[in-house]
PDB file of N, CA and C in Angstrom:
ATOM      1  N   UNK A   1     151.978 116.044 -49.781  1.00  0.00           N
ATOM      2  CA  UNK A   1     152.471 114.691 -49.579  1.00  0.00           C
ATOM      3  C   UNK A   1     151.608 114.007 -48.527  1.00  0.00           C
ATOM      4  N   UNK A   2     151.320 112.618 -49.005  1.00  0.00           N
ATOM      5  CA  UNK A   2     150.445 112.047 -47.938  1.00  0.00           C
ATOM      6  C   UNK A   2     151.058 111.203 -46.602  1.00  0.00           C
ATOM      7  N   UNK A   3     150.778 111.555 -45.522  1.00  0.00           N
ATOM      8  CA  UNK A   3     151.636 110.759 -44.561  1.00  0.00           C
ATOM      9  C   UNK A   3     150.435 110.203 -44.053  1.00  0.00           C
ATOM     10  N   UNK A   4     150.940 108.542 -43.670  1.00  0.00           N
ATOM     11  CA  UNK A   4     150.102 107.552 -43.032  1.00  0.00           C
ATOM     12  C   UNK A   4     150.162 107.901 -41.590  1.00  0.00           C
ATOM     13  N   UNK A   5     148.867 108.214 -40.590  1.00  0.00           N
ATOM     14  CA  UNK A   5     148.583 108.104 -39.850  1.00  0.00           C
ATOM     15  C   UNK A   5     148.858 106.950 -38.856  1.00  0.00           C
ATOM     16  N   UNK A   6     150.005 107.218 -37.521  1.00  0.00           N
ATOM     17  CA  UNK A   6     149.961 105.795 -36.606  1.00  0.00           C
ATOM     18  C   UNK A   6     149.276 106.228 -35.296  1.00  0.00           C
ATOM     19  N   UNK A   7     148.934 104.840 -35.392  1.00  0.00           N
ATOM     20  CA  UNK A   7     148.024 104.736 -33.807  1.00  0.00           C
ATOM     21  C   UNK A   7     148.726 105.540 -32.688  1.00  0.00           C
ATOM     22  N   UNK A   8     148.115 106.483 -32.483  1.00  0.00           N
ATOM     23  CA  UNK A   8     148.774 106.749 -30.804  1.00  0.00           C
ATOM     24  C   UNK A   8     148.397 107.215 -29.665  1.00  0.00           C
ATOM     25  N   UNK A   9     148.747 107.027 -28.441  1.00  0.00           N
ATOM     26  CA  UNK A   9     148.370 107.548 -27.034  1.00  0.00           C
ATOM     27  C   UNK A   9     149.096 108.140 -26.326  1.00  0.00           C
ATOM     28  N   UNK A  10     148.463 109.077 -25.561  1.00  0.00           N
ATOM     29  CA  UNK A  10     149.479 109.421 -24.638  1.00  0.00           C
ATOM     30  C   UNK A  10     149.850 108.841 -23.530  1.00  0.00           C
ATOM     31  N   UNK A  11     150.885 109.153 -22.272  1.00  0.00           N
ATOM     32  CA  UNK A  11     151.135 108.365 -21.487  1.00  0.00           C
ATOM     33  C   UNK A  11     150.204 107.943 -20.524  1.00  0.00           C
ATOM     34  N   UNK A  12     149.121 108.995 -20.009  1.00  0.00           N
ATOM     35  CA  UNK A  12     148.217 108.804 -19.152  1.00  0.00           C
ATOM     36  C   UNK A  12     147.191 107.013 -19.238  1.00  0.00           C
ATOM     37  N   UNK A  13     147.560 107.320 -21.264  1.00  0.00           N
ATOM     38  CA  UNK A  13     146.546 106.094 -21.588  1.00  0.00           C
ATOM     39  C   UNK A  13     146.806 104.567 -21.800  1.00  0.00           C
ATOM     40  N   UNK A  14     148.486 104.478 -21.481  1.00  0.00           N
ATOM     41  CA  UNK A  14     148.967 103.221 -21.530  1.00  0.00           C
ATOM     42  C   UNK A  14     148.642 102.628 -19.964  1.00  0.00           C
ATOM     43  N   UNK A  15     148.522 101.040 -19.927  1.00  0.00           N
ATOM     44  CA  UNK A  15     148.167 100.758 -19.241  1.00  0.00           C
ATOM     45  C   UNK A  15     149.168  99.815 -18.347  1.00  0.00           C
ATOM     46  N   UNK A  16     149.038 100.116 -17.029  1.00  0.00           N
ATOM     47  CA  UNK A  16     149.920  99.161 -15.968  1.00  0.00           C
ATOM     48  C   UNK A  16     151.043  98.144 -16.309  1.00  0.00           C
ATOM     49  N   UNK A  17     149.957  97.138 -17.157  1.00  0.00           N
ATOM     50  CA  UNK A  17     150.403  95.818 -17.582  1.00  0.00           C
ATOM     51  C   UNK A  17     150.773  95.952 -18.992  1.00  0.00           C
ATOM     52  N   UNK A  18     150.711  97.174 -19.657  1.00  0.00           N
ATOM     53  CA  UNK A  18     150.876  96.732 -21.167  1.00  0.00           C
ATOM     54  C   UNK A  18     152.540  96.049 -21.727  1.00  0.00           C
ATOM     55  N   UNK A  19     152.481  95.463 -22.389  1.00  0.00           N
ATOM     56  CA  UNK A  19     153.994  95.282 -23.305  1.00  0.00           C
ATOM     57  C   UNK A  19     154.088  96.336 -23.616  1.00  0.00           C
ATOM     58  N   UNK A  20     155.291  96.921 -23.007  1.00  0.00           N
ATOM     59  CA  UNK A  20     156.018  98.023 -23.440  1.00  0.00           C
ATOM     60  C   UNK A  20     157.607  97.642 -23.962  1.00  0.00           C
ATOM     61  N   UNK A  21     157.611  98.172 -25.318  1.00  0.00           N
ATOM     62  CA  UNK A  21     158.493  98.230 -26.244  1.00  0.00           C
ATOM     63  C   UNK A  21     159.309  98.981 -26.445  1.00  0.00           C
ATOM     64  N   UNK A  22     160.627  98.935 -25.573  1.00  0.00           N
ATOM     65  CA  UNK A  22     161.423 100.629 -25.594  1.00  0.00           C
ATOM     66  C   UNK A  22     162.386  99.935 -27.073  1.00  0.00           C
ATOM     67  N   UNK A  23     162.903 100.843 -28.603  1.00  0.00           N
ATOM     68  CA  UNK A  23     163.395 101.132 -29.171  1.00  0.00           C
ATOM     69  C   UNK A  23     164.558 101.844 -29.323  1.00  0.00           C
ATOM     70  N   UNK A  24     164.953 102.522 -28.095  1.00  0.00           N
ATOM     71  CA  UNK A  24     165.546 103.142 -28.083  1.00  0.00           C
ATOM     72  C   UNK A  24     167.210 102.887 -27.847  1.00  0.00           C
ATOM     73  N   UNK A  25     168.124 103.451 -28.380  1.00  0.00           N
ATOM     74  CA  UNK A  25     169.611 102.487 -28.472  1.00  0.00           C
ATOM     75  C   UNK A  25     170.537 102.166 -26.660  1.00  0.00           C
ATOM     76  N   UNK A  26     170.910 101.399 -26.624  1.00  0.00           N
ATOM     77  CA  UNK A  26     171.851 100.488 -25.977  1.00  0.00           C
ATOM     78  C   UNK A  26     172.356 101.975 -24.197  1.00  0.00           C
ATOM     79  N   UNK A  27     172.885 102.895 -24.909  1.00  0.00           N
ATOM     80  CA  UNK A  27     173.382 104.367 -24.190  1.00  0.00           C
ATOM     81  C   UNK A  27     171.850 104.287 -23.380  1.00  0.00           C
ATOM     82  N   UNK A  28     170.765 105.156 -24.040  1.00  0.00           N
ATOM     83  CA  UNK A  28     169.309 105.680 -23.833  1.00  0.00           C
ATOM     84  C   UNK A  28     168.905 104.536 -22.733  1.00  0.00           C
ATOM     85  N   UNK A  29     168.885 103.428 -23.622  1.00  0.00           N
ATOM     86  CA  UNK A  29     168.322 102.599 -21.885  1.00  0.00           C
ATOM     87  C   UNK A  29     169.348 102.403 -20.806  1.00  0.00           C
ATOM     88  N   UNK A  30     170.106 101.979 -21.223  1.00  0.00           N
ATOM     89  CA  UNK A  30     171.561 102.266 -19.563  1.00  0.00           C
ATOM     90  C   UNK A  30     170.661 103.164 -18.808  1.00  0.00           C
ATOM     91  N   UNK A  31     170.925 104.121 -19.479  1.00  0.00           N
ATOM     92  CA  UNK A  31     170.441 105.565 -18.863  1.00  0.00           C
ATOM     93  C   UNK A  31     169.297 105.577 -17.708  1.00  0.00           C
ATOM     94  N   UNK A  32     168.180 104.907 -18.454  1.00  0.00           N
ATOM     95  CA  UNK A  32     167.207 104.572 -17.714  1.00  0.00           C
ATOM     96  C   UNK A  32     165.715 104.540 -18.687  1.00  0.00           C
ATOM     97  N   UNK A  33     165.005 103.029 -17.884  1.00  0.00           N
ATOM     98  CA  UNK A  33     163.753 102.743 -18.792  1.00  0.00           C
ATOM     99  C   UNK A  33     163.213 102.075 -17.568  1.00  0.00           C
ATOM    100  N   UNK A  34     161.565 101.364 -18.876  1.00  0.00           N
ATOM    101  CA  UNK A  34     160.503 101.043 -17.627  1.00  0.00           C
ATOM    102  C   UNK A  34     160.917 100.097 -17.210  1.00  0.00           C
ATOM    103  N   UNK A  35     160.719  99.487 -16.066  1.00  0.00           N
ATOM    104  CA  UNK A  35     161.585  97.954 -15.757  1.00  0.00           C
ATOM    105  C   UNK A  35     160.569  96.927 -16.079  1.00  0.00           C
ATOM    106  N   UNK A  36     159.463  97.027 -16.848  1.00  0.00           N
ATOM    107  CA  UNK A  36     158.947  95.516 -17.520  1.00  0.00           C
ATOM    108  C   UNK A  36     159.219  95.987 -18.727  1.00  0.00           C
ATOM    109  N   UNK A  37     160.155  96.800 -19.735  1.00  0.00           N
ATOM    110  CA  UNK A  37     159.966  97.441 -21.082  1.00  0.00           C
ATOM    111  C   UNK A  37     160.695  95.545 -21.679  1.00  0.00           C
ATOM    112  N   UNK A  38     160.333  95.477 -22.693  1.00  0.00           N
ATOM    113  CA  UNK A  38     161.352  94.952 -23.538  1.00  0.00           C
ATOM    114  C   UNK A  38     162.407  95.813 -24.589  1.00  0.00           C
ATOM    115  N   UNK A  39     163.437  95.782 -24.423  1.00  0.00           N
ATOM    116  CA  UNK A  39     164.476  96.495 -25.398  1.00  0.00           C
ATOM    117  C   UNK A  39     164.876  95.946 -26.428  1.00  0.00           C
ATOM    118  N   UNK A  40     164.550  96.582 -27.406  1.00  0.00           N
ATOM    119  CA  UNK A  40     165.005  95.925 -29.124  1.00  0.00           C
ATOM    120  C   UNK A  40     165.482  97.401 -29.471  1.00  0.00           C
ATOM    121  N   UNK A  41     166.604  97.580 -29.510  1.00  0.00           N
ATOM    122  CA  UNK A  41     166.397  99.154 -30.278  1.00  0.00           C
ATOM    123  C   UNK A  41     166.461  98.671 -31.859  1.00  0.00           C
ATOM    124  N   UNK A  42     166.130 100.133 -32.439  1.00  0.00           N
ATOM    125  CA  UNK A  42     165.354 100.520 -33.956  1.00  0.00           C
ATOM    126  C   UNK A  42     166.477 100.191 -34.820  1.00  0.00           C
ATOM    127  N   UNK A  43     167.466 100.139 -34.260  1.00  0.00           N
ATOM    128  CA  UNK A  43     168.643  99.779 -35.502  1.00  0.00           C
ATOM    129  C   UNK A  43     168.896  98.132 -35.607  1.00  0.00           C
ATOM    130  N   UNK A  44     168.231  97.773 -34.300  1.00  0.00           N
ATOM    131  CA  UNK A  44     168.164  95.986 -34.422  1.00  0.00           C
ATOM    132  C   UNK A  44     167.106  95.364 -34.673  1.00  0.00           C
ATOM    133  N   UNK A  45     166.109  96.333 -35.278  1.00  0.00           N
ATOM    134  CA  UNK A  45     164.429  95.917 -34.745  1.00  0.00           C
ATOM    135  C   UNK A  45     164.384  94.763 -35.921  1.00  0.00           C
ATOM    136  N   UNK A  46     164.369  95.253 -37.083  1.00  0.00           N
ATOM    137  CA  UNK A  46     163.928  93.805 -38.264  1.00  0.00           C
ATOM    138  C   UNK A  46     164.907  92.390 -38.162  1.00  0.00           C
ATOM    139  N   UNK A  47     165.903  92.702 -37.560  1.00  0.00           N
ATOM    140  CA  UNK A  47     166.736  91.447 -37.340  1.00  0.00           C
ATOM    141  C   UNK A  47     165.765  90.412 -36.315  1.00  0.00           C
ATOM    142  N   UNK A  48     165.276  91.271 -35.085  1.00  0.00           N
ATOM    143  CA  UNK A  48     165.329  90.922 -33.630  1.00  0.00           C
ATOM    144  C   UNK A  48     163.641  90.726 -33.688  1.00  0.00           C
ATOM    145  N   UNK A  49     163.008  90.924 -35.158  1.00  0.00           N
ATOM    146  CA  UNK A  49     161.827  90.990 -34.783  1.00  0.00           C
ATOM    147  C   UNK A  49     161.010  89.580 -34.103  1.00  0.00           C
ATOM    148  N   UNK A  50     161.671  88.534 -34.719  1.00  0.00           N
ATOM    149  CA  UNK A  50     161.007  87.460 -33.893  1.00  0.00           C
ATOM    150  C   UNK A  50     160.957  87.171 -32.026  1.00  0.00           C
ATOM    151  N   UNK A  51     162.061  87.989 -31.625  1.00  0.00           N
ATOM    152  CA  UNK A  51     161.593  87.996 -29.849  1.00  0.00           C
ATOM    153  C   UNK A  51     160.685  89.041 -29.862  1.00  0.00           C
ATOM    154  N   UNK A  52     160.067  89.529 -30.737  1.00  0.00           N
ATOM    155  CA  UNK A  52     158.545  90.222 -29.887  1.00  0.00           C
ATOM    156  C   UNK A  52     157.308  89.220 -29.227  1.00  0.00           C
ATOM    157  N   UNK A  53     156.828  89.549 -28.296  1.00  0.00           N
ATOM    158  CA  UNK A  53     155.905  88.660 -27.483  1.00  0.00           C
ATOM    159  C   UNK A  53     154.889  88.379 -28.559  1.00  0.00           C
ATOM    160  N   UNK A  54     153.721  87.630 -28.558  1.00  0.00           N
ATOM    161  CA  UNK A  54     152.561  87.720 -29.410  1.00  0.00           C
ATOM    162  C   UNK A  54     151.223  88.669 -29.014  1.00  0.00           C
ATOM    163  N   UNK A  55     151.546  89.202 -27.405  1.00  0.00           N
ATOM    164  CA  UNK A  55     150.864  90.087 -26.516  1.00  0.00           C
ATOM    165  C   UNK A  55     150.071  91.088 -27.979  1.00  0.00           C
ATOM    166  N   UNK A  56     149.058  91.759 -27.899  1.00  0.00           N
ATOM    167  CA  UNK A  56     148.718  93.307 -28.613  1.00  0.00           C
ATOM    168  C   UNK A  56     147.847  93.334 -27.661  1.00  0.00           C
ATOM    169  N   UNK A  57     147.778  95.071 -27.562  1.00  0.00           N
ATOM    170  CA  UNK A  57     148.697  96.010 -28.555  1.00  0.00           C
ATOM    171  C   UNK A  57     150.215  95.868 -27.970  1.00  0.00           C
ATOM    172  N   UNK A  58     150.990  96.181 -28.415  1.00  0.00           N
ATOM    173  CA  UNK A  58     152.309  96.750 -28.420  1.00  0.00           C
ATOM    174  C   UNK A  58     152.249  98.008 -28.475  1.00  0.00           C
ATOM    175  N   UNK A  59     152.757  98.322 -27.248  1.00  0.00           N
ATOM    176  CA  UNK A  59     153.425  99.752 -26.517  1.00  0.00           C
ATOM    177  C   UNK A  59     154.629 100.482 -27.026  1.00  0.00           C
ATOM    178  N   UNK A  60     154.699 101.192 -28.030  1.00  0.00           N
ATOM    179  CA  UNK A  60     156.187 101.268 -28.676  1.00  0.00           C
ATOM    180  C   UNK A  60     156.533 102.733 -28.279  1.00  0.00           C
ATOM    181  N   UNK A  61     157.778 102.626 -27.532  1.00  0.00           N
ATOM    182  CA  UNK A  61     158.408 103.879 -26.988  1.00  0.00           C
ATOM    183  C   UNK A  61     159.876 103.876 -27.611  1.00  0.00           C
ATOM    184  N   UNK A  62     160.386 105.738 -27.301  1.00  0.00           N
ATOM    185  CA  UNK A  62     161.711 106.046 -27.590  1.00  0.00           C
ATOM    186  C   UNK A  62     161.617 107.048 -26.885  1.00  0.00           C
ATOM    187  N   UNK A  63     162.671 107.988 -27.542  1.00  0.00           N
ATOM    188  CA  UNK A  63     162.826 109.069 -26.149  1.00  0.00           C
ATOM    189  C   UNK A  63     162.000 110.305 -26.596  1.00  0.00           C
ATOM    190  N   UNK A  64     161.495 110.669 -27.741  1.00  0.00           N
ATOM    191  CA  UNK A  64     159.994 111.676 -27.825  1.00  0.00           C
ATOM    192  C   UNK A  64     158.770 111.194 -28.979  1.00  0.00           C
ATOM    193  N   UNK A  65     158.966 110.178 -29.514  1.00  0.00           N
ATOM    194  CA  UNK A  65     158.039 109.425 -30.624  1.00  0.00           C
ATOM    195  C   UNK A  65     158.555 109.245 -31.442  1.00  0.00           C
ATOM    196  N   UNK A  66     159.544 109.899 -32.091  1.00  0.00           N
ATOM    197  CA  UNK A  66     159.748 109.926 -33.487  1.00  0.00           C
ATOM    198  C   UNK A  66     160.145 108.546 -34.122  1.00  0.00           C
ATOM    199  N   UNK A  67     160.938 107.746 -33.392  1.00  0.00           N
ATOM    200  CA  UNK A  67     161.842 106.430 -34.091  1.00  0.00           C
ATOM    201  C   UNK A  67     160.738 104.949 -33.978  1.00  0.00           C
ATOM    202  N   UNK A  68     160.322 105.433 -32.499  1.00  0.00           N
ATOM    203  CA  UNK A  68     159.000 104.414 -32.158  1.00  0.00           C
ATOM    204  C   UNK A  68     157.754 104.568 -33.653  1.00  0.00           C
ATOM    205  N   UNK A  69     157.365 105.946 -33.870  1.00  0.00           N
ATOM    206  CA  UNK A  69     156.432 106.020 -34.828  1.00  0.00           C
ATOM    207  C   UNK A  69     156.801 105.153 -35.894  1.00  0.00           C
ATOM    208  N   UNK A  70     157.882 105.108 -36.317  1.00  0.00           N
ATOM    209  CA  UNK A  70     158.033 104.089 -37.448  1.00  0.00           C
ATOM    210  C   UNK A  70     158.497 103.230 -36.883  1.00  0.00           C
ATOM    211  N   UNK A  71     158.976 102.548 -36.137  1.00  0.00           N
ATOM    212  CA  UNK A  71     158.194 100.927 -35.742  1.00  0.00           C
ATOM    213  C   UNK A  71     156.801 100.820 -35.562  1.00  0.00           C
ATOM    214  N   UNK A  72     156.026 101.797 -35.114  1.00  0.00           N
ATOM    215  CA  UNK A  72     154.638 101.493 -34.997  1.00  0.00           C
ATOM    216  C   UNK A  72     154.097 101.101 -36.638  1.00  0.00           C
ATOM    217  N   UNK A  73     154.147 102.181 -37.050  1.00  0.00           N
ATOM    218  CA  UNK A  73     154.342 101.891 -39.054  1.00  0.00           C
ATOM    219  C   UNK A  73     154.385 100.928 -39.360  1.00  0.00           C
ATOM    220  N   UNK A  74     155.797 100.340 -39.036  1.00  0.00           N
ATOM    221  CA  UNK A  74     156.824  98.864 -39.899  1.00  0.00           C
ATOM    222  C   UNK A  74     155.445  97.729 -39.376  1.00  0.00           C
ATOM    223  N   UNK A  75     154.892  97.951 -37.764  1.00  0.00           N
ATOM    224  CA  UNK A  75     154.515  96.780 -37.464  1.00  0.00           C
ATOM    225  C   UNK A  75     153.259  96.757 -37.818  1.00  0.00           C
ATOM    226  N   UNK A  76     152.237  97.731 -37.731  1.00  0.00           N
ATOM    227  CA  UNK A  76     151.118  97.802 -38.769  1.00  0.00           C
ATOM    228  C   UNK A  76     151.188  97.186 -39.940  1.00  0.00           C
ATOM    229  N   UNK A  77     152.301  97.613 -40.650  1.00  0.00           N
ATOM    230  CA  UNK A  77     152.424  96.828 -42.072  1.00  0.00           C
ATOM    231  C   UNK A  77     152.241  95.469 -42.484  1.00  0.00           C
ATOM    232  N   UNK A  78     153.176  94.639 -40.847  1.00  0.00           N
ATOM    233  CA  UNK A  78     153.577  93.589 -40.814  1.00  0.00           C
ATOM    234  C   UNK A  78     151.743  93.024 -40.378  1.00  0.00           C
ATOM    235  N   UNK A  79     150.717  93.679 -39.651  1.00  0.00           N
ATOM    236  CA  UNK A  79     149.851  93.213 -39.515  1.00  0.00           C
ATOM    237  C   UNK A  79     149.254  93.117 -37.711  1.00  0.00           C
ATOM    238  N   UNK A  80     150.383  93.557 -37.266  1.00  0.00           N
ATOM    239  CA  UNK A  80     150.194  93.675 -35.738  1.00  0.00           C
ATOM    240  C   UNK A  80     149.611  94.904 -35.235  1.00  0.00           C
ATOM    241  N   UNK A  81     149.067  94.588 -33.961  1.00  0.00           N
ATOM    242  CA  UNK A  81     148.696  96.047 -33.875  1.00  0.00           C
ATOM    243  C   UNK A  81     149.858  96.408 -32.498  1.00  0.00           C
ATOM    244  N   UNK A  82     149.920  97.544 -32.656  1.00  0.00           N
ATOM    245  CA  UNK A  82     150.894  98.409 -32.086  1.00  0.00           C
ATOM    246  C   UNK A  82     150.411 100.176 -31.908  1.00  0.00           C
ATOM    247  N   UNK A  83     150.895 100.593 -30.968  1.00  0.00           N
ATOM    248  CA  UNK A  83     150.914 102.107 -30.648  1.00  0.00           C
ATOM    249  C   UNK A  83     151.832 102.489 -30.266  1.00  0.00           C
ATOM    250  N   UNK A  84     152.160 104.162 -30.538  1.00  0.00           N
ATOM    251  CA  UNK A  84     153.404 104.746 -30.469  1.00  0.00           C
ATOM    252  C   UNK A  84     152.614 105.299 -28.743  1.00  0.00           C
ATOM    253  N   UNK A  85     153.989 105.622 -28.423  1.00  0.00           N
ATOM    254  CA  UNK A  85     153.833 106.381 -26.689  1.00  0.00           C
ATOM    255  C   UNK A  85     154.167 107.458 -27.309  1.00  0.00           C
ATOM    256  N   UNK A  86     152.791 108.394 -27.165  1.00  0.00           N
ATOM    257  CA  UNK A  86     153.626 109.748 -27.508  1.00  0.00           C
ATOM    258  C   UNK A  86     154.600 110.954 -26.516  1.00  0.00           C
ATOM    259  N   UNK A  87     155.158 111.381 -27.051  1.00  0.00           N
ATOM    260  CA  UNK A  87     156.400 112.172 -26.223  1.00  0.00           C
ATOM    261  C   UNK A  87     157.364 111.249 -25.408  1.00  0.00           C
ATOM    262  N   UNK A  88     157.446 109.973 -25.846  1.00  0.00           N
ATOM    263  CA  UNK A  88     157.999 108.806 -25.554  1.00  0.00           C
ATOM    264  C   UNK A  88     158.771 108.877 -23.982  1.00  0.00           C
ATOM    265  N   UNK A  89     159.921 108.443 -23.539  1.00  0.00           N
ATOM    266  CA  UNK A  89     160.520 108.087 -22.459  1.00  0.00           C
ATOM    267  C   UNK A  89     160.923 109.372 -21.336  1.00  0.00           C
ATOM    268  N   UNK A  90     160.637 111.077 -22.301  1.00  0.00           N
ATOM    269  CA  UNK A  90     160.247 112.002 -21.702  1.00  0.00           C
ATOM    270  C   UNK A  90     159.492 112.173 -20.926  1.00  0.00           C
ATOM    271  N   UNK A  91     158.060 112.180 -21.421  1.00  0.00           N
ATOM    272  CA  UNK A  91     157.042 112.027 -21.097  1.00  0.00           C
ATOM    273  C   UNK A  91     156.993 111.354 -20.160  1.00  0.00           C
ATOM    274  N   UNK A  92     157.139 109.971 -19.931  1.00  0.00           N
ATOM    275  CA  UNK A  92     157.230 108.657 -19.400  1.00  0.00           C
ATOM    276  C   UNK A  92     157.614 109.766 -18.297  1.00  0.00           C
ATOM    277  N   UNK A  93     158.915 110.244 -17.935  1.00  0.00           N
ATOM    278  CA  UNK A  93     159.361 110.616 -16.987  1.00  0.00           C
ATOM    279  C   UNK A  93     158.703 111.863 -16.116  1.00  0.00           C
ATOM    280  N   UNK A  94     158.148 112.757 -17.160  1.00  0.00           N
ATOM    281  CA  UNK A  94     157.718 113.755 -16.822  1.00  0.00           C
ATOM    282  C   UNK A  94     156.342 113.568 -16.092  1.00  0.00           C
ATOM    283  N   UNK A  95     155.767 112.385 -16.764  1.00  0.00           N
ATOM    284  CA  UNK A  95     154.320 111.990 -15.784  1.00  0.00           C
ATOM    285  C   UNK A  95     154.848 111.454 -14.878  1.00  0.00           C
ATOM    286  N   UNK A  96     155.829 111.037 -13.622  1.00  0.00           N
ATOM    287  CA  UNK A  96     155.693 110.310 -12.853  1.00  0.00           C
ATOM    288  C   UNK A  96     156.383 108.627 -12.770  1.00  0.00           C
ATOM    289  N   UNK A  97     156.253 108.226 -13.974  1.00  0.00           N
ATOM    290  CA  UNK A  97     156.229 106.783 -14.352  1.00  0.00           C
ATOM    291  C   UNK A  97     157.373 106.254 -13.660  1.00  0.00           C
ATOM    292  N   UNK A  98     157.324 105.347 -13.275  1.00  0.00           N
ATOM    293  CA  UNK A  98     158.971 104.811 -12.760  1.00  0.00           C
ATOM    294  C   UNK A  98     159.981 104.375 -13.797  1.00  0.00           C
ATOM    295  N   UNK A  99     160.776 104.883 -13.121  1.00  0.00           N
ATOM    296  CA  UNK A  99     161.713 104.410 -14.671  1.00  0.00           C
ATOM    297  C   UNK A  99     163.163 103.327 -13.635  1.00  0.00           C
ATOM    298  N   UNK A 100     164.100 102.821 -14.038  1.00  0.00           N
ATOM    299  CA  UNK A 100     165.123 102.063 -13.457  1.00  0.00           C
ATOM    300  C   UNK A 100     166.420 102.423 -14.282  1.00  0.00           C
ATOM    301  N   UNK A 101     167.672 102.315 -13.706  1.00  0.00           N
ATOM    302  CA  UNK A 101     169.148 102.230 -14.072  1.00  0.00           C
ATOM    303  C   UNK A 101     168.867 100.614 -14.748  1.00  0.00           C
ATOM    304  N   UNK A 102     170.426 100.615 -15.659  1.00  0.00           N
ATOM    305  CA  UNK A 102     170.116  99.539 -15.567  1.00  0.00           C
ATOM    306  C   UNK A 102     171.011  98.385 -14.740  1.00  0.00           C
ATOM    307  N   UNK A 103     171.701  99.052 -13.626  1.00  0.00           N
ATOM    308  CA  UNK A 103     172.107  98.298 -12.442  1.00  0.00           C
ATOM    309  C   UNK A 103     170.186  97.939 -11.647  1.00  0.00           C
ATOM    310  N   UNK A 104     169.525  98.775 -11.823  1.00  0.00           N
ATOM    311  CA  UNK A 104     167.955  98.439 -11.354  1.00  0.00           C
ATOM    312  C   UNK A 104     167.686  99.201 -10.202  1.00  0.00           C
ATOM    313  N   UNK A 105     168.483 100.410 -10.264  1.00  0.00           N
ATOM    314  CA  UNK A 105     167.679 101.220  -9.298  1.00  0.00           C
ATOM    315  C   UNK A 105     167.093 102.369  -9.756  1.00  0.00           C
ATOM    316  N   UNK A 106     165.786 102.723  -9.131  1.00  0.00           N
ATOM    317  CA  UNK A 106     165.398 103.612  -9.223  1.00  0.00           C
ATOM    318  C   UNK A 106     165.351 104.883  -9.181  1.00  0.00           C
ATOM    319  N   UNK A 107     165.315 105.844 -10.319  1.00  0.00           N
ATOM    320  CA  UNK A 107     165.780 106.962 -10.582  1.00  0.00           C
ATOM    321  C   UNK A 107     164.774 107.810 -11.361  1.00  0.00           C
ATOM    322  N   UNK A 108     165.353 109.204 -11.634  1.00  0.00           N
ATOM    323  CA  UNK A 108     164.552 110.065 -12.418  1.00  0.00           C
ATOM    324  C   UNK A 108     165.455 110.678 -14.000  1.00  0.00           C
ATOM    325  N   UNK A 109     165.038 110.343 -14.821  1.00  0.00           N
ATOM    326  CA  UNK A 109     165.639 111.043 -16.102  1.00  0.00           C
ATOM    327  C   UNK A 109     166.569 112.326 -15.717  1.00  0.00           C
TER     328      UNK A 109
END
């Protein structure tokens, strides 16, 4: 079976300023995300797609790749360019990255 290849990086390779795109549901970010992420999660994404910035690439995270990879997919399709964060909001955490509550304090996964 042929599976389409999506763009991806790891965390080291996203950058400072990028649009970052957390996907991930409503619970997951409470929890804690990047504090410039934009939040659309994956079950609202084709409704909600018009508040995406016009920024590329698009930074698309979740909590280990998997749900982000197919938004990265959907938005390729659509013609945008986009990349998955691989090992998603884990990762994120496990390198260091700052992450926030979403009262906005700073914390660790």
């Amino acid at each position: 079976m042929f599976q389409q290849s999506v763009p991806t990086v790891d965390i080291a390779s996203v950058p400072a300023d990028a649009v970052l795109l957390d996907v991930r549901e409503q619970d997951e970010w409470d929890a804690g995300h990047a504090a410039s992420a934009l939040h659309i999660p994956m079950s609202e994404f084709v409704a909600r797609i018009g508040e995406l910035p016009e920024a590329e690439p698009l930074y698309v995270v979740c909590r280990v790749g998997g749900r982000s990879a197919q938004v990265v997919q959907y938005l390729v399709g659509q013609g945008r360019q986009a990349v998955n964060v691989d090992g998603g909001m884990l990762a994120w955490d496990a390198a260091g990255r700052a992450l926030v509550s979403e009262q906005g304090d700073a914390f660790v996964l």
